[in-house]
N, C-alpha and C. Protein backbone atom coordinates (compact mmCIF):
# COMPACT_ATOMS: atom_id res chain seq x y z
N UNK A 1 -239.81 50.89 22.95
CA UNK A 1 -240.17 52.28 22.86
C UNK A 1 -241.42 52.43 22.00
N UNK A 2 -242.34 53.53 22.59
CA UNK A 2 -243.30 53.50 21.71
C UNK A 2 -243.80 54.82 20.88
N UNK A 3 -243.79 54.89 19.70
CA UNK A 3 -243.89 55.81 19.06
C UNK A 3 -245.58 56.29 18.88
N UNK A 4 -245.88 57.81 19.41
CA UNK A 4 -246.95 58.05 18.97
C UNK A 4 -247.09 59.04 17.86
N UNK A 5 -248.37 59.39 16.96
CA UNK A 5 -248.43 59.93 16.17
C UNK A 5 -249.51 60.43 16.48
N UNK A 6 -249.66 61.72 16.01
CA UNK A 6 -251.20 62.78 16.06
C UNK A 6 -251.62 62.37 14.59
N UNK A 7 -252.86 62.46 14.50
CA UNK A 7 -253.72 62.23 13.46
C UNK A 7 -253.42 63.11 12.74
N UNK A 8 -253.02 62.48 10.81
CA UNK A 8 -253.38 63.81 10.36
C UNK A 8 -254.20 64.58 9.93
N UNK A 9 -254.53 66.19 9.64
CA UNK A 9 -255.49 66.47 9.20
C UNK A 9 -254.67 67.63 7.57
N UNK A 10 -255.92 67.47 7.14
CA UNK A 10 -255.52 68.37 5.73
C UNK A 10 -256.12 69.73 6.28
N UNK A 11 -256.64 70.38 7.08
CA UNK A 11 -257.13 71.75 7.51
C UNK A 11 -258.32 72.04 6.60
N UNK A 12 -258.84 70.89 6.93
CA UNK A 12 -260.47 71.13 5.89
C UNK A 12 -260.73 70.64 4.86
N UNK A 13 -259.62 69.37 5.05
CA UNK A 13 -260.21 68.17 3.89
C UNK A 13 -259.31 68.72 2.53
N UNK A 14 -258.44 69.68 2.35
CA UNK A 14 -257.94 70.04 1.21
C UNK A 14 -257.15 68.88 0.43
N UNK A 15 -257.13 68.82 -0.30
CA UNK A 15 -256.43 67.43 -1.11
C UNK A 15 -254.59 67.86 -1.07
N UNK A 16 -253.96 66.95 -0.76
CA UNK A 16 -252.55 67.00 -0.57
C UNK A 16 -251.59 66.17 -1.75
N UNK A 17 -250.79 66.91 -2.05
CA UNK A 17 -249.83 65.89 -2.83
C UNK A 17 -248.67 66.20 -2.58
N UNK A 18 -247.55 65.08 -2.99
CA UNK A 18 -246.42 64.89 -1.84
C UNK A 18 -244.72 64.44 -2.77
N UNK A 19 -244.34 64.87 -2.73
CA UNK A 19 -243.06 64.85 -3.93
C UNK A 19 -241.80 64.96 -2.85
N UNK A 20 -241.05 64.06 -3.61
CA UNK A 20 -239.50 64.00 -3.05
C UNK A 20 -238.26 64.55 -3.60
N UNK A 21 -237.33 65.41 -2.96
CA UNK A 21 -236.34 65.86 -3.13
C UNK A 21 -234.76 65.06 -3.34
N UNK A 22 -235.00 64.40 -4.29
CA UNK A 22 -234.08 63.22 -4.36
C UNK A 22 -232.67 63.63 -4.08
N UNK A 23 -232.37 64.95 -4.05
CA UNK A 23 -231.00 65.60 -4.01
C UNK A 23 -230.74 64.80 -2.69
N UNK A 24 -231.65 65.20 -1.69
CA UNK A 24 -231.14 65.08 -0.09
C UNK A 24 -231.88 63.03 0.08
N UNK A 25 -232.69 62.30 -1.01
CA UNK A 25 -232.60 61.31 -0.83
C UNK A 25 -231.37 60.33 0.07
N UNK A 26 -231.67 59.68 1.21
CA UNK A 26 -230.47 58.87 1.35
C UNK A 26 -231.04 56.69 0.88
N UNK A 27 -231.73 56.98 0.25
CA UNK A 27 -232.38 55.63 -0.03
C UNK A 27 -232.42 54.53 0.69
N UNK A 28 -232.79 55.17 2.22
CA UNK A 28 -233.12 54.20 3.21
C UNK A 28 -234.32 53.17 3.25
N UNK A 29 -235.03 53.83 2.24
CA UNK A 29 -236.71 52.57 1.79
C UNK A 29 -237.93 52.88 2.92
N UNK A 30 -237.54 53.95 3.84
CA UNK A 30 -238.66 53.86 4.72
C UNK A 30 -240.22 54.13 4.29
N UNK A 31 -239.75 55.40 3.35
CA UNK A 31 -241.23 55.72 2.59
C UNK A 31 -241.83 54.35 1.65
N UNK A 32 -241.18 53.57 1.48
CA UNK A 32 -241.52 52.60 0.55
C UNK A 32 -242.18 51.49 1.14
N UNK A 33 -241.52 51.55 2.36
CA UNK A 33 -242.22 50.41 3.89
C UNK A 33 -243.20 51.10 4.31
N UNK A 34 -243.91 52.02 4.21
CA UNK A 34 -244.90 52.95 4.96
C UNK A 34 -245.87 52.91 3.84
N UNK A 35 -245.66 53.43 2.82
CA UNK A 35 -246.81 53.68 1.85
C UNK A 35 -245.81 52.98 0.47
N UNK A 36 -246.11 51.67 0.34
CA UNK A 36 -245.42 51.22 -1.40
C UNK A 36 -246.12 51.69 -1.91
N UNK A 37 -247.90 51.76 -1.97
CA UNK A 37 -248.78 52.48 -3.26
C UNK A 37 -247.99 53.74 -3.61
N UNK A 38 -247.49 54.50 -3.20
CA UNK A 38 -246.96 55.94 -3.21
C UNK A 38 -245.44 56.22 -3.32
N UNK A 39 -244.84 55.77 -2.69
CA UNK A 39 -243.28 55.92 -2.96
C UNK A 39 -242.67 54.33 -3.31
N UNK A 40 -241.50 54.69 -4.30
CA UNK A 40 -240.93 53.46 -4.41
C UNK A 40 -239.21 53.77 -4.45
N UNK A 41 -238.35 52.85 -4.68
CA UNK A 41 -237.00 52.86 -4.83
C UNK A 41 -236.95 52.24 -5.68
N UNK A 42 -236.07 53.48 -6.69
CA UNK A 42 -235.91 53.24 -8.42
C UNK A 42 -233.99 52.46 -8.37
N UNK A 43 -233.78 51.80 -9.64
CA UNK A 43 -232.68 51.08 -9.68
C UNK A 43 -231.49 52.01 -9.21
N UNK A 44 -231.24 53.53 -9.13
CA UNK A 44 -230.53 54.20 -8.30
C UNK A 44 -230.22 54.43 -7.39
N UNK A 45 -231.47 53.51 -6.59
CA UNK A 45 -230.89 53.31 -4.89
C UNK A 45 -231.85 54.33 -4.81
N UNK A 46 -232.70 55.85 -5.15
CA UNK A 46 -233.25 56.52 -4.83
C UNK A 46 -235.12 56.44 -4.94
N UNK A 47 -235.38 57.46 -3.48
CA UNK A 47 -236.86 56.77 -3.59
C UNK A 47 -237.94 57.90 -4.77
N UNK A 48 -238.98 57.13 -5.09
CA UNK A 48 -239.84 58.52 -5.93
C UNK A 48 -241.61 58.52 -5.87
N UNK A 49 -242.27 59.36 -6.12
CA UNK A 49 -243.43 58.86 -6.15
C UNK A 49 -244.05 58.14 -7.23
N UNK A 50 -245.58 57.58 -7.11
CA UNK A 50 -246.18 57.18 -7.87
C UNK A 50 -247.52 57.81 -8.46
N UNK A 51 -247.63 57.38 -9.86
CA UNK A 51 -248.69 58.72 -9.82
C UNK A 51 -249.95 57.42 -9.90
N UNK A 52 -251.57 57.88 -10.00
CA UNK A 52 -252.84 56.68 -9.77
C UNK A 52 -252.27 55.37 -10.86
N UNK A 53 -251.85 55.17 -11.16
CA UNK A 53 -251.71 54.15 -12.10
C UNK A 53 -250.34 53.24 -11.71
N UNK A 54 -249.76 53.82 -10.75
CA UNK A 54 -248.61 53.16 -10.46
C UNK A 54 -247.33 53.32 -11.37
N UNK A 55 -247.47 54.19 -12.24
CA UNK A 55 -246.20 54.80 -12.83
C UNK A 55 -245.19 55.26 -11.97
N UNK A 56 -243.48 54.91 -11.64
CA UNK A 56 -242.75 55.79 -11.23
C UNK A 56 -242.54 57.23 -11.79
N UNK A 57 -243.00 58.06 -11.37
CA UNK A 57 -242.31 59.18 -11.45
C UNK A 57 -241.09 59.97 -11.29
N UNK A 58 -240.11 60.06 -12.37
CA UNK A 58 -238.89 59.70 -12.01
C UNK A 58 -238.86 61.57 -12.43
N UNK A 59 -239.25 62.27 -12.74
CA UNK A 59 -238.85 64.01 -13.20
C UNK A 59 -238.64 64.91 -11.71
N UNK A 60 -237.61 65.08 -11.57
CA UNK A 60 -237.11 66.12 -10.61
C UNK A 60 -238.47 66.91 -10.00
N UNK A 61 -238.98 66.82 -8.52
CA UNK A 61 -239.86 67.85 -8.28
C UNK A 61 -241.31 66.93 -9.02
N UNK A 62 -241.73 65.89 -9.70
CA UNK A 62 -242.51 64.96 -9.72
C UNK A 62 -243.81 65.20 -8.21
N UNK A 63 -244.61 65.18 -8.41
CA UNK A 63 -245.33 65.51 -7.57
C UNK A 63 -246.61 64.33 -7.75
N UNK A 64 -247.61 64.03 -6.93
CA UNK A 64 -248.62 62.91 -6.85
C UNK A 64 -249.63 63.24 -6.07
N UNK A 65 -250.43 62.66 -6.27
CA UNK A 65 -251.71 63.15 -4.88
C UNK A 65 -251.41 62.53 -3.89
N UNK A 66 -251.94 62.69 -2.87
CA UNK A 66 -251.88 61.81 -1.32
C UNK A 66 -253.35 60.91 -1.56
N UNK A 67 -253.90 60.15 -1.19
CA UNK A 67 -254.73 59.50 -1.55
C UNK A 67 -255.21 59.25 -0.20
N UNK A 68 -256.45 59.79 0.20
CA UNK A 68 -256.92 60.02 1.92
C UNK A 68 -256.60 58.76 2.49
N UNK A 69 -257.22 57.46 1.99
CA UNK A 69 -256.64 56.15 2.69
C UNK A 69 -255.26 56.17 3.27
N UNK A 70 -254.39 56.41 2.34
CA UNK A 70 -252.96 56.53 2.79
C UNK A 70 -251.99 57.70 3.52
N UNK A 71 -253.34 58.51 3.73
CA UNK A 71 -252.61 60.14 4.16
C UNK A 71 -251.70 59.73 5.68
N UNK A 72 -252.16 58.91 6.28
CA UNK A 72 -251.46 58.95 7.85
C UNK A 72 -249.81 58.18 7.92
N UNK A 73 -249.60 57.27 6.45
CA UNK A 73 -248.54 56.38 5.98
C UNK A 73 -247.40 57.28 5.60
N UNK A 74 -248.30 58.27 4.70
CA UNK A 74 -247.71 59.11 3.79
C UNK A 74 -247.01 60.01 4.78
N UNK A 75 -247.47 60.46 5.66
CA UNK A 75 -247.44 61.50 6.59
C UNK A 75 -246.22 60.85 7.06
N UNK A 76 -246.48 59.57 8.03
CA UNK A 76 -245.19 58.90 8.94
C UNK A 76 -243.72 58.66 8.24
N UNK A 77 -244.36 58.80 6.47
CA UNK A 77 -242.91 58.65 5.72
C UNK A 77 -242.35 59.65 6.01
N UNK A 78 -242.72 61.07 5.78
CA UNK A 78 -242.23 62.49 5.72
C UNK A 78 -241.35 62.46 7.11
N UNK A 79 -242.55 62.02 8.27
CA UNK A 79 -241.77 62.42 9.95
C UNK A 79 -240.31 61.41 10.08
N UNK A 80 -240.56 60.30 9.62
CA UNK A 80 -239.36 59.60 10.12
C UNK A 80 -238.29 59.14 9.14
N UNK A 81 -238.51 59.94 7.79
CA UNK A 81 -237.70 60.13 6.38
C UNK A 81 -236.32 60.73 7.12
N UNK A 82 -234.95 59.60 7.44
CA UNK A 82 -234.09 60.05 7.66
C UNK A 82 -232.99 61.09 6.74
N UNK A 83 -233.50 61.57 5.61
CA UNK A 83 -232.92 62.78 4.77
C UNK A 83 -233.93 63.60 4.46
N UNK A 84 -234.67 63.77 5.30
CA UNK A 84 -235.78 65.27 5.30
C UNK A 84 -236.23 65.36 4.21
N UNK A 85 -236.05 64.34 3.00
CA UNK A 85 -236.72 64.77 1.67
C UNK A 85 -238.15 64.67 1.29
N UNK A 86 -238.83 64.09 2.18
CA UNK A 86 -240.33 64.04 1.64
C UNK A 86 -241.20 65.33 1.99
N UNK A 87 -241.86 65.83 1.09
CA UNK A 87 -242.69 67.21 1.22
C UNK A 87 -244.05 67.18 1.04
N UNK A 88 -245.32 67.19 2.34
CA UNK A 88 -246.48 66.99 1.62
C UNK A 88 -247.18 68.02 1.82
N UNK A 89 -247.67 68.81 0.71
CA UNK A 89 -248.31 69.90 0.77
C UNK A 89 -249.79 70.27 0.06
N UNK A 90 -250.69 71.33 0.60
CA UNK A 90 -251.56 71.67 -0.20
C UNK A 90 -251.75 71.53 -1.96
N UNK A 91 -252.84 71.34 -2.25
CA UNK A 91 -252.38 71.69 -3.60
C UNK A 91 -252.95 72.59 -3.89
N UNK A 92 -254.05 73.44 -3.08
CA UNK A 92 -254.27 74.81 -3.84
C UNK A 92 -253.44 75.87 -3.02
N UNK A 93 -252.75 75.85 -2.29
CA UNK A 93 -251.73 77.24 -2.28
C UNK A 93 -250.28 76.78 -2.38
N UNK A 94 -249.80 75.42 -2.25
CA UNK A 94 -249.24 74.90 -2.20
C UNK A 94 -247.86 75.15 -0.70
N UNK A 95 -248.84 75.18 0.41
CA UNK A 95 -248.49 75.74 1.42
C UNK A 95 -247.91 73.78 2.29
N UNK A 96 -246.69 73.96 2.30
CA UNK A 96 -246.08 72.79 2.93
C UNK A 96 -246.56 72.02 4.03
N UNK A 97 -247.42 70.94 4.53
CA UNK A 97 -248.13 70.87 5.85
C UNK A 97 -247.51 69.77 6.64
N UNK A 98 -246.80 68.99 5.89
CA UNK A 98 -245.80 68.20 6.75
C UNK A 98 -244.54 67.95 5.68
N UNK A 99 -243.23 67.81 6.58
CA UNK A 99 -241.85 68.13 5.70
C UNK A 99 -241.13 68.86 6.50
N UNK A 100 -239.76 68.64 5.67
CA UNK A 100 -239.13 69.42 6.60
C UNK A 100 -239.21 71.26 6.14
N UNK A 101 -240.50 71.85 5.41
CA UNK A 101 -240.89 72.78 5.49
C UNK A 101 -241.69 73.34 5.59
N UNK A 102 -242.41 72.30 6.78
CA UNK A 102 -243.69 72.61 6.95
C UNK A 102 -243.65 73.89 7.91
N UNK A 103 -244.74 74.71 8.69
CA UNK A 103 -245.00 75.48 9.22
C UNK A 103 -245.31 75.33 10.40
């Protein structure tokens, strides 16, 4: 089977950052297989982001930039994140653009 994906776009280059809802985490590792620079799985079995330095970010609602190289990784984590928890959104209106609240 072959999976396609549409390119993503930020709607004019806007810078995106992308935070996980660990509540609905099911710590399947996919985001971590897609983008490791960016998400990881902490000794709880649950996944989190990373901020430029490679710090886990472990604070509830923790948020990170998307980093354009990795925006299309980042993106495929969100679509095929089997517990809907990954959210990547604007950061100046903070309007959801992929997630499960996106628009």
């Amino acid at each position: 089977m072959t999976v396609t994906h549409e390119a993503p776009s930020t709607d004019g280059g806007e810078e995106l950052e992308v935070w996980i809802d660990q509540d609905l985490c099911t710590g399947d590792g996919i985001c971590a297989q897609y983008a490791p620079e960016v998400f990881e799985l902490d000794i709880d079995g649950l996944a989190y982001v990373k901020d430029g330095e490679d710090e886990l970010l472990q604070e509830p609602g923790a948020t990170t930039r998307v980093p354009l190289p990795l925006l299309r990784d980042v993106v495929d984590s969100a679509k095929e994140c089997p517990g809907d928890c990954i959210h990547v959104r604007r950061i100046s209106d903070k309007v959801e653009v992929y997630g499960p609240d996106a628009e």
